[in-house]
N, C-alpha and C. Protein backbone atom coordinates (compact mmCIF):
# COMPACT_ATOMS: atom_id res chain seq x y z
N UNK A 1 0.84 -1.18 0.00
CA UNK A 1 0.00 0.00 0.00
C UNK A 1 0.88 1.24 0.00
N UNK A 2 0.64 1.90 -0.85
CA UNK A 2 1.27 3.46 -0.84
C UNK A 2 1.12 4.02 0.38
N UNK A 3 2.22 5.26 0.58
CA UNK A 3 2.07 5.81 1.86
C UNK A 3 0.79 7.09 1.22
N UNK A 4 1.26 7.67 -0.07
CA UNK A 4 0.32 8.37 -0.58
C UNK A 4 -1.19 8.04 -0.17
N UNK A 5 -1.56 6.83 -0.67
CA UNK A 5 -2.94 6.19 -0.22
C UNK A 5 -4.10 7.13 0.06
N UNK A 6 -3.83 6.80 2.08
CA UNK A 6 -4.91 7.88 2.60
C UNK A 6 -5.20 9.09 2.57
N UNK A 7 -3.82 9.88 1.90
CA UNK A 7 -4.04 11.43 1.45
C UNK A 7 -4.84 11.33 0.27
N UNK A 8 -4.77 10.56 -0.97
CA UNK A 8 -5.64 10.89 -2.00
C UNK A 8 -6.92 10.37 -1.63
N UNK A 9 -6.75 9.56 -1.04
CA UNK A 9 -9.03 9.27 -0.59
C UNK A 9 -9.11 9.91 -0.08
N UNK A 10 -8.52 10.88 0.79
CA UNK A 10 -9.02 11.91 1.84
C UNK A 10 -9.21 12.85 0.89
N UNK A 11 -8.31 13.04 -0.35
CA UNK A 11 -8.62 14.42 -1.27
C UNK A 11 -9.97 14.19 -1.98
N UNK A 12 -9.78 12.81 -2.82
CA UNK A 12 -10.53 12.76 -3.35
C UNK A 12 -12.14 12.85 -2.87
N UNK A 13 -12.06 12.19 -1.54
CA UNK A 13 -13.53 12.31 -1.19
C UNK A 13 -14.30 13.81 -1.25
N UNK A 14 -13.25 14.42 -0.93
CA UNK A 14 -13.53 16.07 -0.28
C UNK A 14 -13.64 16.86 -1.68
N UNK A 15 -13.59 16.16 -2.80
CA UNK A 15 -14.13 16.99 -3.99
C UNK A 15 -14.98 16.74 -4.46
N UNK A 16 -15.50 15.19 -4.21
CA UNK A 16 -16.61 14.77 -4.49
C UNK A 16 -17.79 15.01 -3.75
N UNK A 17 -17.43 15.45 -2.54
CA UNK A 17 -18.80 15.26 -1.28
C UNK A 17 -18.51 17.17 -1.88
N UNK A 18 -18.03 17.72 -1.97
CA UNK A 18 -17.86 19.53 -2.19
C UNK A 18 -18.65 19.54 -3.35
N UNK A 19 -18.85 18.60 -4.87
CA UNK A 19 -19.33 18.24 -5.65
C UNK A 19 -21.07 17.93 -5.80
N UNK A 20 -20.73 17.10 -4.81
CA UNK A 20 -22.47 16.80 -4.00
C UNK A 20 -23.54 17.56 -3.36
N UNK A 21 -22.51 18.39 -2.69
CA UNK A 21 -23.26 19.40 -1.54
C UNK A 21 -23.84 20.34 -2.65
N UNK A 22 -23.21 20.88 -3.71
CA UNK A 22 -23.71 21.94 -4.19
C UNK A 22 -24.70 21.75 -5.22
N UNK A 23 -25.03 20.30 -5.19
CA UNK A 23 -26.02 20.05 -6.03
C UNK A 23 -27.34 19.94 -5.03
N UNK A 24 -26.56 19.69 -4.10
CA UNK A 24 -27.98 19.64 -2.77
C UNK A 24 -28.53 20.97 -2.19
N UNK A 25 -27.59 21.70 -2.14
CA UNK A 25 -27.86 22.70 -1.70
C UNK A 25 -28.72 23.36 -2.91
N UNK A 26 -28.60 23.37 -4.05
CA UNK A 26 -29.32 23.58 -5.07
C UNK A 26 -31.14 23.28 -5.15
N UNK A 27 -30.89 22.31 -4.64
CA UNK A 27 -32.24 21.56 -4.18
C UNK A 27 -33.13 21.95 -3.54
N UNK A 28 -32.26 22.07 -2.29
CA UNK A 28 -33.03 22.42 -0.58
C UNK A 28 -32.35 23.77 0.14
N UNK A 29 -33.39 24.22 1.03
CA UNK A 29 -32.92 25.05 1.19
C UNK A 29 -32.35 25.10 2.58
N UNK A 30 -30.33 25.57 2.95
CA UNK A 30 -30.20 24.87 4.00
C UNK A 30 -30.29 25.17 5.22
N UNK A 31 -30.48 26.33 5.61
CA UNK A 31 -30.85 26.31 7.06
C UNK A 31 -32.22 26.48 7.88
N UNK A 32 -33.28 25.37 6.67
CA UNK A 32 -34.24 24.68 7.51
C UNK A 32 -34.62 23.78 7.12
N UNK A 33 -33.52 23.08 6.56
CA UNK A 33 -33.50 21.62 6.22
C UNK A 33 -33.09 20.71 6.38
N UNK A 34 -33.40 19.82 7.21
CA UNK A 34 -32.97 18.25 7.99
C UNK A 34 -32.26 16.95 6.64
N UNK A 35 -31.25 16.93 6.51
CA UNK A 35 -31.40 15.65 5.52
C UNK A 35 -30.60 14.42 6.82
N UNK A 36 -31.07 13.05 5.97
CA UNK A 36 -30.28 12.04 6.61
C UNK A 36 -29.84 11.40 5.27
N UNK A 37 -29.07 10.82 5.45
CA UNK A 37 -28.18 9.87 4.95
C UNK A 37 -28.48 8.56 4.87
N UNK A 38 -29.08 8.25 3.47
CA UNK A 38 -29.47 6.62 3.39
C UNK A 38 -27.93 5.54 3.52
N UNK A 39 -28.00 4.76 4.12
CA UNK A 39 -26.99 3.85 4.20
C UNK A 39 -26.50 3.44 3.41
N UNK A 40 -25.20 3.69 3.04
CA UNK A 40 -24.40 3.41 1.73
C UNK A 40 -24.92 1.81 1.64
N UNK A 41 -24.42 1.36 0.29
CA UNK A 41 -24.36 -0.10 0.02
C UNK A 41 -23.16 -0.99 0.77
N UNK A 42 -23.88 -1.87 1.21
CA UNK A 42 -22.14 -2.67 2.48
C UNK A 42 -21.11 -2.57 1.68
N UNK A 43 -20.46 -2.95 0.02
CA UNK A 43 -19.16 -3.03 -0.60
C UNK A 43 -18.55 -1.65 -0.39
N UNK A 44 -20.07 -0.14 0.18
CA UNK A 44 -19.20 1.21 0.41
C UNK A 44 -19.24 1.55 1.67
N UNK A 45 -19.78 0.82 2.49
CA UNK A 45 -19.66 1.07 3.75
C UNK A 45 -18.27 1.52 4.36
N UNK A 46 -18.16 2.41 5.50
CA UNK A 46 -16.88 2.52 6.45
C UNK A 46 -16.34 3.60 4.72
N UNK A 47 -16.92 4.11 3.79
CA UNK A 47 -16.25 4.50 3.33
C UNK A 47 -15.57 6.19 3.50
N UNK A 48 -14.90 7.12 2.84
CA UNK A 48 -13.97 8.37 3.09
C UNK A 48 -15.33 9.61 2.82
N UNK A 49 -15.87 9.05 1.79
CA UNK A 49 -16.62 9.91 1.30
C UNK A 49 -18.11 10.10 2.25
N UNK A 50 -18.40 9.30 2.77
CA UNK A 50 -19.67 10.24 3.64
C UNK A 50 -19.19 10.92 5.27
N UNK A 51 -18.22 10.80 5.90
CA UNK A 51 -17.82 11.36 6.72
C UNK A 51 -17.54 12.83 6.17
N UNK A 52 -17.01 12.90 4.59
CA UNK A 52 -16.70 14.53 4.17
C UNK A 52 -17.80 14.77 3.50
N UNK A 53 -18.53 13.86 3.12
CA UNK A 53 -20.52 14.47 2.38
C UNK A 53 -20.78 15.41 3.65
N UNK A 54 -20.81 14.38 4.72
CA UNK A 54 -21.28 15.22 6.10
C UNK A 54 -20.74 16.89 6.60
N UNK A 55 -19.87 16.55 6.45
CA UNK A 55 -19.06 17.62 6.85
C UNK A 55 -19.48 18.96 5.81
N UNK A 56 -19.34 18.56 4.29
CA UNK A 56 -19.75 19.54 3.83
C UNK A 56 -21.24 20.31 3.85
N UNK A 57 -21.92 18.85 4.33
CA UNK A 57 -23.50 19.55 4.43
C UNK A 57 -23.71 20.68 5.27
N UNK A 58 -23.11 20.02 6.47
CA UNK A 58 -23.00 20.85 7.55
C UNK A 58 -22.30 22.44 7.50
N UNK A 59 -21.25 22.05 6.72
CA UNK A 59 -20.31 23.77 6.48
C UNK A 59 -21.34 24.87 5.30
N UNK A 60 -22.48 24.33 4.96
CA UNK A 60 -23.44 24.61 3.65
C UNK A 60 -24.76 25.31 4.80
N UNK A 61 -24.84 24.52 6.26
CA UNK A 61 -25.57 24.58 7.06
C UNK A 61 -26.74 24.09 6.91
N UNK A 62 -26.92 22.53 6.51
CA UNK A 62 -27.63 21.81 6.79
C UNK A 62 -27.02 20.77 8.04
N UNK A 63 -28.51 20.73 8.65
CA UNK A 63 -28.86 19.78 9.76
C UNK A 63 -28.71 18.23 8.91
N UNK A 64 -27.84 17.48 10.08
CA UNK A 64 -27.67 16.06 9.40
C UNK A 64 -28.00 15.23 10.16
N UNK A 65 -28.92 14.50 10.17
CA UNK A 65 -29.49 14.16 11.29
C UNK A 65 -28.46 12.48 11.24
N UNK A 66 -28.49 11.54 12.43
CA UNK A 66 -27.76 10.81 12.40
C UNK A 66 -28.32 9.31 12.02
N UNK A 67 -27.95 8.43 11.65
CA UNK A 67 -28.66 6.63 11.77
C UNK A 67 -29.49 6.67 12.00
N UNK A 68 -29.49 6.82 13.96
CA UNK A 68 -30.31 6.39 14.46
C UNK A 68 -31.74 7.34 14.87
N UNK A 69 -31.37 8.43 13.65
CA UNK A 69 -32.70 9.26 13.56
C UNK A 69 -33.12 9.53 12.27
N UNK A 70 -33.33 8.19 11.54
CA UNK A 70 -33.91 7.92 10.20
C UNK A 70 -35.34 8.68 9.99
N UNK A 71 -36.16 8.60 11.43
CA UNK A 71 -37.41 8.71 10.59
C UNK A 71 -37.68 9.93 11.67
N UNK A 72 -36.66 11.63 11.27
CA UNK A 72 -36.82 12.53 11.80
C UNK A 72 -37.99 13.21 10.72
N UNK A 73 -39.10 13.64 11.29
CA UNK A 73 -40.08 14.42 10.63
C UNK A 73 -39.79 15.43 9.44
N UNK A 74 -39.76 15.39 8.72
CA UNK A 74 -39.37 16.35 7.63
C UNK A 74 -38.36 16.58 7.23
N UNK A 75 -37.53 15.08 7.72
CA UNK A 75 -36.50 15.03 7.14
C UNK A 75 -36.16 14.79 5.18
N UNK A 76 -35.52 15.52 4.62
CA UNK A 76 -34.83 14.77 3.32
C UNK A 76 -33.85 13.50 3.37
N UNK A 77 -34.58 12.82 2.79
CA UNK A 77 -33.27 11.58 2.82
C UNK A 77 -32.85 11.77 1.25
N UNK A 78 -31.29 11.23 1.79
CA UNK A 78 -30.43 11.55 0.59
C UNK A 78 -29.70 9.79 0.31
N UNK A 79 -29.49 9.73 -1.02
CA UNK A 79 -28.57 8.03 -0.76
C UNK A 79 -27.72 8.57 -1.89
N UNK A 80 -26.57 7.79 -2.23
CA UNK A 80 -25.67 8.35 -3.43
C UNK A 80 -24.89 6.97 -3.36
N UNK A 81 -24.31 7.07 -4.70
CA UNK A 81 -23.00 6.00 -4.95
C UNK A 81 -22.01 6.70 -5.33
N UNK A 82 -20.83 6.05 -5.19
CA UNK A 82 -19.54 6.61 -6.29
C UNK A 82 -19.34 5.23 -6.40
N UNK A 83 -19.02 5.32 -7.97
CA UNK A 83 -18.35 3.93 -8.88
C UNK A 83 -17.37 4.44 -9.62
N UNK A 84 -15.98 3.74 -9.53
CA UNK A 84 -15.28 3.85 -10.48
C UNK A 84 -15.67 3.91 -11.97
N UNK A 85 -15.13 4.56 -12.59
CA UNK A 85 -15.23 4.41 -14.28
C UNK A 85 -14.37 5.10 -15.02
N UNK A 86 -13.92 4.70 -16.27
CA UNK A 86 -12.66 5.14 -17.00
C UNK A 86 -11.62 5.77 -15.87
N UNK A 87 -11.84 6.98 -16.02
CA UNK A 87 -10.39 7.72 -15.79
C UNK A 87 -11.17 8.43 -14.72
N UNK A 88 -12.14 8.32 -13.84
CA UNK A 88 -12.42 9.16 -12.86
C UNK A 88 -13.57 7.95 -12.22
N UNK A 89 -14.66 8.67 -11.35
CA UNK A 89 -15.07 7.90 -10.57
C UNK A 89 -16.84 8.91 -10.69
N UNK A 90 -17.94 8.25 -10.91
CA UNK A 90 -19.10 8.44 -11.41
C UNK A 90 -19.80 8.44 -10.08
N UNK A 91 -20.76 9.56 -9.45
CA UNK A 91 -21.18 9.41 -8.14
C UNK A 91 -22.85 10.35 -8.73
N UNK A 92 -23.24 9.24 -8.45
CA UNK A 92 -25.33 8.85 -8.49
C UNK A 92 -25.85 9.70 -7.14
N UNK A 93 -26.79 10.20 -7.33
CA UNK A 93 -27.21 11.14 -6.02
C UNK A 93 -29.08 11.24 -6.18
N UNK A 94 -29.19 10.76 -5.25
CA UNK A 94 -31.00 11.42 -4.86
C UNK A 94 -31.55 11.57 -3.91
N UNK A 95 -32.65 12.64 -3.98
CA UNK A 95 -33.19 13.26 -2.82
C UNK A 95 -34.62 12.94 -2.48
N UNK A 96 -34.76 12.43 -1.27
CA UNK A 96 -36.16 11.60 -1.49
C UNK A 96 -36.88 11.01 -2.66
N UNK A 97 -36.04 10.24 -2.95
CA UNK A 97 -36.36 9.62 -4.71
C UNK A 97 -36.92 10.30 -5.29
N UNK A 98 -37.16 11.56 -5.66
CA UNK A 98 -37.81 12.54 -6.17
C UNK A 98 -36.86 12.75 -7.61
N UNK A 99 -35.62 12.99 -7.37
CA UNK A 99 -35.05 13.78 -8.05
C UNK A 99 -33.50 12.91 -8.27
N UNK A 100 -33.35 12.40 -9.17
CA UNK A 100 -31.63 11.90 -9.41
C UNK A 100 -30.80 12.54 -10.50
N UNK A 101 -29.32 12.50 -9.61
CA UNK A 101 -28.51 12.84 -10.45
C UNK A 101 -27.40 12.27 -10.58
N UNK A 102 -26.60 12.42 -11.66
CA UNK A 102 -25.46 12.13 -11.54
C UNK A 102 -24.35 13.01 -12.50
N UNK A 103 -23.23 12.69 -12.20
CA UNK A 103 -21.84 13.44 -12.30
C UNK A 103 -20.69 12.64 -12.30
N UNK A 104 -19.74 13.01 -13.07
CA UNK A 104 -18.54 12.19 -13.66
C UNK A 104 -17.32 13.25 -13.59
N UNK A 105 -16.44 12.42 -12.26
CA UNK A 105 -15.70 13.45 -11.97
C UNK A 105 -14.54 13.07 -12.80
N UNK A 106 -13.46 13.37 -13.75
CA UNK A 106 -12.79 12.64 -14.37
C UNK A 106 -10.99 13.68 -13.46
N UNK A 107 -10.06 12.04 -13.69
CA UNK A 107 -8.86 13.01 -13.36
C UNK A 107 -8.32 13.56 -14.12
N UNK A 108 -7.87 14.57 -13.63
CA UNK A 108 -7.15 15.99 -14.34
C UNK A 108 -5.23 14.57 -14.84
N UNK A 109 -4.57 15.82 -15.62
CA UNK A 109 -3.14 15.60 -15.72
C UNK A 109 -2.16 15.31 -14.35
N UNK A 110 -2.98 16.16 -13.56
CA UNK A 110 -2.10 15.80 -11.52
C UNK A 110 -2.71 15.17 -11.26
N UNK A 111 -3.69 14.10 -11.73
CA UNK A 111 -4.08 13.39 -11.03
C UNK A 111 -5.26 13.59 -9.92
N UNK A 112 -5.45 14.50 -10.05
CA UNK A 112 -6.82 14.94 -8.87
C UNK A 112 -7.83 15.28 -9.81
N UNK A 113 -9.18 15.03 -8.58
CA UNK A 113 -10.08 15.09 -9.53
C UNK A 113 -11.23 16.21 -9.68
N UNK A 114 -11.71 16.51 -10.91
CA UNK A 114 -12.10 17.37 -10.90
C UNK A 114 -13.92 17.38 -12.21
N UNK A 115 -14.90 18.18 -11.52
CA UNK A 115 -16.17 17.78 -12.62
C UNK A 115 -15.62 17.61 -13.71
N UNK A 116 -15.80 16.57 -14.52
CA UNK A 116 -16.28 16.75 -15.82
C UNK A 116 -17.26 16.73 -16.62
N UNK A 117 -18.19 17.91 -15.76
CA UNK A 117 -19.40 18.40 -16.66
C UNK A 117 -20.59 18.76 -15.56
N UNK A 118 -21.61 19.20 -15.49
CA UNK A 118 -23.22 19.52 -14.57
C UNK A 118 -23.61 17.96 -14.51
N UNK A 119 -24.11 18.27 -12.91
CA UNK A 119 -25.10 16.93 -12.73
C UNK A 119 -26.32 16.76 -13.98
N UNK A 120 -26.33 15.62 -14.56
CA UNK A 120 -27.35 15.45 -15.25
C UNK A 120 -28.74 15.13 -14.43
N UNK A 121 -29.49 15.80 -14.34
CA UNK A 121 -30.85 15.69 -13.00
C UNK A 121 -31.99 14.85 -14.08
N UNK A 122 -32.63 13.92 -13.60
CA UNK A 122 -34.07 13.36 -13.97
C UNK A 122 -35.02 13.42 -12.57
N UNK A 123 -36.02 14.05 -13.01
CA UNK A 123 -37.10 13.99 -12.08
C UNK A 123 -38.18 12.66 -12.03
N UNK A 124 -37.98 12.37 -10.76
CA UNK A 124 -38.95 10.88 -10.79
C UNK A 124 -39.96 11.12 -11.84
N UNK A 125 -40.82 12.38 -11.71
CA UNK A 125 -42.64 12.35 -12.30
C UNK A 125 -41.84 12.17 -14.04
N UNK A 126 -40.51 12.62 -14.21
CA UNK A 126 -40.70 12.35 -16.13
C UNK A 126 -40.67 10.98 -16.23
N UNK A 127 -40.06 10.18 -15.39
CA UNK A 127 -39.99 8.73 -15.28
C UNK A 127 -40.84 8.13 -15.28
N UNK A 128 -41.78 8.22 -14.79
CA UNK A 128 -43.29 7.50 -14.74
C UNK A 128 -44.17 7.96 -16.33
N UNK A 129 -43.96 8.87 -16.93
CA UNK A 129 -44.34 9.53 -18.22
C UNK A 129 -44.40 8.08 -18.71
């Protein structure tokens, strides 16, 4: 294992969850808005990236409510993935299944990563069309 390692998941997460937030914040509005955090999938569990999702919600000034307060009243629940793909890493996002998006962060020439391109958003109701 590289010593590098935990510095680039620590970077990387923190551009992706900085990535996330501002699509959420886009959404909702944050300082009277509760979201929680749907439980990653177990293969992403314990992962880098929702400890800094959190963090950024919070620095955005949303309320994050915790686990074990899933079913806070008016809360937004949020769930997301990141999957590797080509040359960057693809991270899926939705907000009370209402609304999904996604975004393809690709790496730059240094190696860090950076958008490559606007969340593409679908709204559940065109889905049912």
């Amino acid at each position: 294992r590289s010593t590098l390692f935990p510095y680039t998941t620590l970077f990387r997460s923190q551009v992706l969850a900085a990535g996330m937030v501002v699509f959420v914040a886009a959404r909702l509005p944050a300082a009277s808005s509760t979201v929680v955090l749907d439980p990653t999938p177990s293969d992403q569990a314990g992962n880098a990236v929702t400890p800094a999702f959190v963090a950024a919600l919070r620095d955005r000034g949303f309320a994050v409510a915790g686990e074990e307060q899933t079913s806070t009243s008016g809360a937004h629940h949020i769930r997301y993935l990141v999957t590797p793909l080509d040359n960057g890493d693809l991270v899926r996002l939705s907000i009370d299944d209402d609304a999904q998006a996604s975004r393809f962060f690709v790496r730059n020439s240094a190696g860090g990563l950076q958008a490559g391109g606007p969340f593409m958003v679908r709204q559940m109701a065109e889905a049912t069309r």
